[in-house]
N, C-alpha and C. Protein backbone atom coordinates (compact mmCIF):
# COMPACT_ATOMS: atom_id res chain seq x y z
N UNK A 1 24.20 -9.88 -20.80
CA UNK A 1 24.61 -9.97 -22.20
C UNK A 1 23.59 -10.76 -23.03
N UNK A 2 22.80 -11.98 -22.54
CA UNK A 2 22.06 -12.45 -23.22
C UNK A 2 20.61 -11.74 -23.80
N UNK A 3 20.63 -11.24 -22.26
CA UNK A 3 19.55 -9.80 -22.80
C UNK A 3 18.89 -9.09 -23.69
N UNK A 4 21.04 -8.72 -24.05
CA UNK A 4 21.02 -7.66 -24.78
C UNK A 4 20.94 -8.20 -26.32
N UNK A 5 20.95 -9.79 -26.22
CA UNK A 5 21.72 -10.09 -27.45
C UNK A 5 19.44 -9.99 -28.04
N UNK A 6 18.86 -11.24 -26.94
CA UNK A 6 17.68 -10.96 -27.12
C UNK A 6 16.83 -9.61 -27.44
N UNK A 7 17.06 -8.92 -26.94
CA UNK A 7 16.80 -7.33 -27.07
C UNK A 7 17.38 -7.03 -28.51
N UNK A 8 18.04 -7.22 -29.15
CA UNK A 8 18.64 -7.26 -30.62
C UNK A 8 17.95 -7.97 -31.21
N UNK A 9 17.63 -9.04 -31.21
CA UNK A 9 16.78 -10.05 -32.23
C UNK A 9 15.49 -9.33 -32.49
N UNK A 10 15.00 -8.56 -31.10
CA UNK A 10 13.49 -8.04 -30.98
C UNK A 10 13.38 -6.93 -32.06
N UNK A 11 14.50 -6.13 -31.82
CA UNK A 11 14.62 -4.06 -32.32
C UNK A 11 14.46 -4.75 -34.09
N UNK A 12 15.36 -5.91 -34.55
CA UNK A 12 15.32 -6.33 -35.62
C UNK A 12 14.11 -6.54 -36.38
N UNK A 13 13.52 -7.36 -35.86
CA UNK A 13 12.37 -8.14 -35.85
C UNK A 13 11.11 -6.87 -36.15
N UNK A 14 11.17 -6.20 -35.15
CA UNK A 14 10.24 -4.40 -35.06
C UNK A 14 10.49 -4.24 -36.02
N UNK A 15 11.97 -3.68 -36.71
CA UNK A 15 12.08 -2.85 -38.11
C UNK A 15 11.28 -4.09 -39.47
N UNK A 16 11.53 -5.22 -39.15
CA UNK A 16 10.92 -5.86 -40.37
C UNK A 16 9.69 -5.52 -40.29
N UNK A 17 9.24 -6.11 -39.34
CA UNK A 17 7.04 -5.64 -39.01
C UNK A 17 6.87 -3.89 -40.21
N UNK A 18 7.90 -4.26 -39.18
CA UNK A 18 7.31 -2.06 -39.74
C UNK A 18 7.69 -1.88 -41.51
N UNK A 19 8.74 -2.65 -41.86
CA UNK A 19 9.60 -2.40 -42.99
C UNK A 19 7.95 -3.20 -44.42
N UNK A 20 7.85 -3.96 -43.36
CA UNK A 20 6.41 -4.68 -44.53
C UNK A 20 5.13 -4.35 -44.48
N UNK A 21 4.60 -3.68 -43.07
CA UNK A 21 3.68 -3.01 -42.97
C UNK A 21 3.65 -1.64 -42.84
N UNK A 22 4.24 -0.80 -42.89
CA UNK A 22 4.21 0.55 -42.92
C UNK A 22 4.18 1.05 -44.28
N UNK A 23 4.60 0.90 -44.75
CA UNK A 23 4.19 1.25 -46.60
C UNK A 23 3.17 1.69 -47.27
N UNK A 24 3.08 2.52 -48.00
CA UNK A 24 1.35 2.73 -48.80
C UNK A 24 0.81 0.79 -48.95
N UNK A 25 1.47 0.15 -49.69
CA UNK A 25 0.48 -1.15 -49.54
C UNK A 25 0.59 -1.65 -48.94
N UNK A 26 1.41 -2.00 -47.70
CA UNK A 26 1.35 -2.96 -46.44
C UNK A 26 0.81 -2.28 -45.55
N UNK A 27 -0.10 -0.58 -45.40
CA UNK A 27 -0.82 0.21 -44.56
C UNK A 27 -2.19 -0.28 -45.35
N UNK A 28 -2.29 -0.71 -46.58
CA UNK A 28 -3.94 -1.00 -47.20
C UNK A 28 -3.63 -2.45 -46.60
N UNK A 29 -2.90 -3.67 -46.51
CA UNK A 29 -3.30 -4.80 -46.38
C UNK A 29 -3.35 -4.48 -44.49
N UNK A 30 -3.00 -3.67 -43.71
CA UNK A 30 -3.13 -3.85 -42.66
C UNK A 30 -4.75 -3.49 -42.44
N UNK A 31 -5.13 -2.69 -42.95
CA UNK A 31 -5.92 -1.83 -42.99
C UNK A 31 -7.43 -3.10 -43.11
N UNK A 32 -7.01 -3.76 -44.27
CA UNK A 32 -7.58 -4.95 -45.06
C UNK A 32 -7.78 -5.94 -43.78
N UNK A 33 -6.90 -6.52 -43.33
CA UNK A 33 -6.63 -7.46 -41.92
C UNK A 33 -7.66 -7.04 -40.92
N UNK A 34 -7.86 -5.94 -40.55
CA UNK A 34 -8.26 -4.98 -39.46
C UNK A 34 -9.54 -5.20 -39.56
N UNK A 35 -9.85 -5.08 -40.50
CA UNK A 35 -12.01 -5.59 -41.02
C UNK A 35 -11.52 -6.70 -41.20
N UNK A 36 -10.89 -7.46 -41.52
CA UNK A 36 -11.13 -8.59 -41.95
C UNK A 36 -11.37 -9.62 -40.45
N UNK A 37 -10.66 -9.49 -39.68
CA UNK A 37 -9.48 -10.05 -38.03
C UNK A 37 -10.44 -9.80 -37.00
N UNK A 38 -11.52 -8.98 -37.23
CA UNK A 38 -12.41 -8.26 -35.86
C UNK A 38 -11.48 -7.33 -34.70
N UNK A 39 -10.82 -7.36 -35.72
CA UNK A 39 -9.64 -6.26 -34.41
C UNK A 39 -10.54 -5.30 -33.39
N UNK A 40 -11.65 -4.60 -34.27
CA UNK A 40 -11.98 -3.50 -33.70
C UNK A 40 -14.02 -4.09 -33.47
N UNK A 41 -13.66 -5.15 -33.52
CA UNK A 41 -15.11 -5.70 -32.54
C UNK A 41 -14.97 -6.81 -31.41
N UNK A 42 -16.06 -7.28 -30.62
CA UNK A 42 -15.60 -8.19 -29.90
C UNK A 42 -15.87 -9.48 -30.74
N UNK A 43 -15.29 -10.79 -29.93
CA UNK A 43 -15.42 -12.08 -30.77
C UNK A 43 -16.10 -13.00 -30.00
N UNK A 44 -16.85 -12.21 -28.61
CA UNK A 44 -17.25 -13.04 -27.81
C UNK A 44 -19.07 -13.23 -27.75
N UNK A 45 -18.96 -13.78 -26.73
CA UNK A 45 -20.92 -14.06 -27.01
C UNK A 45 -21.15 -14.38 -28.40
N UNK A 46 -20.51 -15.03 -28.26
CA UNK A 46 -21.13 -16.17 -30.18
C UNK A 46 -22.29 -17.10 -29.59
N UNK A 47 -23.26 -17.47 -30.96
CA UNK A 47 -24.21 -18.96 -30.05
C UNK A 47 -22.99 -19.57 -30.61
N UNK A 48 -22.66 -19.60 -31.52
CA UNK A 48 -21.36 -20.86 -31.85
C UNK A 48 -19.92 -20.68 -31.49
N UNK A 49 -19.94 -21.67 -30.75
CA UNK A 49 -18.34 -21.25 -30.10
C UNK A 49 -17.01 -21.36 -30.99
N UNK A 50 -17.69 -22.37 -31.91
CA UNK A 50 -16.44 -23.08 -32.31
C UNK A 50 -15.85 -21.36 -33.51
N UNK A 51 -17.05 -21.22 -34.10
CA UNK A 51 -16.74 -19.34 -35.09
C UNK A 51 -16.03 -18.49 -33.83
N UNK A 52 -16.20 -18.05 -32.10
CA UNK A 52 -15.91 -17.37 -31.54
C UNK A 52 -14.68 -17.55 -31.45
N UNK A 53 -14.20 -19.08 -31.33
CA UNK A 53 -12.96 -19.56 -31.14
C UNK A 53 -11.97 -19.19 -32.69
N UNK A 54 -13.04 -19.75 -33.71
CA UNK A 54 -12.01 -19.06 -34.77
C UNK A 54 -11.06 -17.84 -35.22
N UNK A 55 -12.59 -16.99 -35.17
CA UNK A 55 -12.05 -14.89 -35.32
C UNK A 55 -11.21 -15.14 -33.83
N UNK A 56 -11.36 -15.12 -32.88
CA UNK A 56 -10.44 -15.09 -31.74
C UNK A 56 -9.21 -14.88 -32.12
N UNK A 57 -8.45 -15.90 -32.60
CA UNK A 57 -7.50 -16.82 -33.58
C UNK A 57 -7.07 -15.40 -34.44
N UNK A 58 -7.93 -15.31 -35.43
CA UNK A 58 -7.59 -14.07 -36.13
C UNK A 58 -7.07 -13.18 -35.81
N UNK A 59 -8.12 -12.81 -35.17
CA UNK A 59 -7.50 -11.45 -34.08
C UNK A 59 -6.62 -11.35 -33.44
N UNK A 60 -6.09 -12.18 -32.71
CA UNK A 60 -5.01 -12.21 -31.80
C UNK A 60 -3.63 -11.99 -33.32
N UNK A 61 -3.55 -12.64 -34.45
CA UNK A 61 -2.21 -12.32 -34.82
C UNK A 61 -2.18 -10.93 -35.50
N UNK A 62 -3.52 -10.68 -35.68
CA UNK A 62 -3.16 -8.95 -35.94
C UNK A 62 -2.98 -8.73 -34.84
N UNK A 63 -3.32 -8.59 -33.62
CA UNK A 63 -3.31 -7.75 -32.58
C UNK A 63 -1.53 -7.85 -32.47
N UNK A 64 -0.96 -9.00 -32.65
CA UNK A 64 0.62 -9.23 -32.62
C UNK A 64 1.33 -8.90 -33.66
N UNK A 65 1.14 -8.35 -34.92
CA UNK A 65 1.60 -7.60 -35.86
C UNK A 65 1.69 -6.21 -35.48
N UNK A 66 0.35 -5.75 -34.52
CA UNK A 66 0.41 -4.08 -34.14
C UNK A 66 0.61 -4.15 -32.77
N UNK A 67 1.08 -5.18 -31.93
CA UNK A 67 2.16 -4.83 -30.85
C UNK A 67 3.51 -4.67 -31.48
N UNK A 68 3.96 -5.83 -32.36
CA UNK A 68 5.39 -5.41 -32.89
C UNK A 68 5.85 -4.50 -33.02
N UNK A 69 4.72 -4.07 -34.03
CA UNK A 69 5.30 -2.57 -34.91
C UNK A 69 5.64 -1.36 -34.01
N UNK A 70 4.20 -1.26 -32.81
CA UNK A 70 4.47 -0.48 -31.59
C UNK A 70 5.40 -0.66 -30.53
N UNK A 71 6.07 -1.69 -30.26
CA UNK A 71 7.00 -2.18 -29.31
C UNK A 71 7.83 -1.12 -28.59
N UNK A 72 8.19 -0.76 -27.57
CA UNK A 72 8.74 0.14 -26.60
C UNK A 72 9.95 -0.42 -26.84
N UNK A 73 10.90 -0.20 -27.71
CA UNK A 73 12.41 -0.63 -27.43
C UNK A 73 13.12 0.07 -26.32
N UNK A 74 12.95 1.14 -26.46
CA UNK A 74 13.49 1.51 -25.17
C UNK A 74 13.36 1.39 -24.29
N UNK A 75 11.58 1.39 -23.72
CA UNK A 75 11.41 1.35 -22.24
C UNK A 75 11.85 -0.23 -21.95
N UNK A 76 11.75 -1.36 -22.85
CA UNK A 76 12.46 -2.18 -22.52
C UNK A 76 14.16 -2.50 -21.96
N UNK A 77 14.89 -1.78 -22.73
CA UNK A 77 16.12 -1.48 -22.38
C UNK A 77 16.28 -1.03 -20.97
N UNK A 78 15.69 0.14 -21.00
CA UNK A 78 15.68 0.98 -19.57
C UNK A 78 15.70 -0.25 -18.09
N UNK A 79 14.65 -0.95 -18.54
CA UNK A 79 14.23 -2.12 -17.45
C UNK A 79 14.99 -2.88 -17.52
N UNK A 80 15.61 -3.47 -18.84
CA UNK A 80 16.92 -4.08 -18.62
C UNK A 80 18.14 -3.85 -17.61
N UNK A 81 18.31 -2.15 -17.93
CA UNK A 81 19.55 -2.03 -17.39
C UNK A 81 19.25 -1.74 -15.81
N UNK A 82 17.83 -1.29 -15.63
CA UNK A 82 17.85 -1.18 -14.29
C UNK A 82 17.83 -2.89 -13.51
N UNK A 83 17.42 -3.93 -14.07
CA UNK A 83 18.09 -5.31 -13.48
C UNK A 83 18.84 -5.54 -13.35
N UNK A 84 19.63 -5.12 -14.49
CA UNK A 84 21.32 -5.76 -14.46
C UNK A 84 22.11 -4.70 -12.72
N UNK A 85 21.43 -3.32 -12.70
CA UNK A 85 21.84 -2.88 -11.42
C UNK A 85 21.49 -3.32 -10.17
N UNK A 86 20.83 -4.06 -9.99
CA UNK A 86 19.77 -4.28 -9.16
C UNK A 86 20.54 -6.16 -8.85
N UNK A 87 20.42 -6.68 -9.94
CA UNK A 87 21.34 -8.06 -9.75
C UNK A 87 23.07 -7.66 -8.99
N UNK A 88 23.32 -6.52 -9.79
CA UNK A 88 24.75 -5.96 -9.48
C UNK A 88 25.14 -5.72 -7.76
N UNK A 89 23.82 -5.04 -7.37
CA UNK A 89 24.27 -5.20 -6.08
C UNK A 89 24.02 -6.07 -4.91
């Protein structure tokens, strides 16, 4: 049950991501983030670590804005319920 209640907070949480970024202008500010974040370069082999360490930083919370939005609700569920059978017996 706690699971499920967690598993609810998540499906919620997904529709907001999506509800603020899926939009004609929350698809340009993602879009915006994406060059901006180094999403789609690496952040490593800097001579300066402390800049590698920064964009790092960046990147990682876009990269967690476009896991949200993508999130497997279901296949999560699925795995849920196959524990709860699995504890069951």
């Amino acid at each position: 049950m706690k699971q499920q209640k967690q598993l609810d907070k998540i499906k919620l949480l997904k529709q907001r991501y999506i509800s603020v970024f899926s939009g004609k202008d929350g698809a340009k500010i993602l879009e915006d983030l994406e060059k901006m974040c180094f999403v789609n370069q690496s952040t490593l082999y800097l001579e300066q670590p402390h800049v590698m360490i920064y964009r790092e930083g960046q990147r990682s919370v876009l990269v967690h804005i476009k896991n949200m939005m993508n999130f497997d609700i279901k296949r999560i569920s699925e795995l849920i319920k196959l524990r709860e059978e699995d504890d069951a017996t």
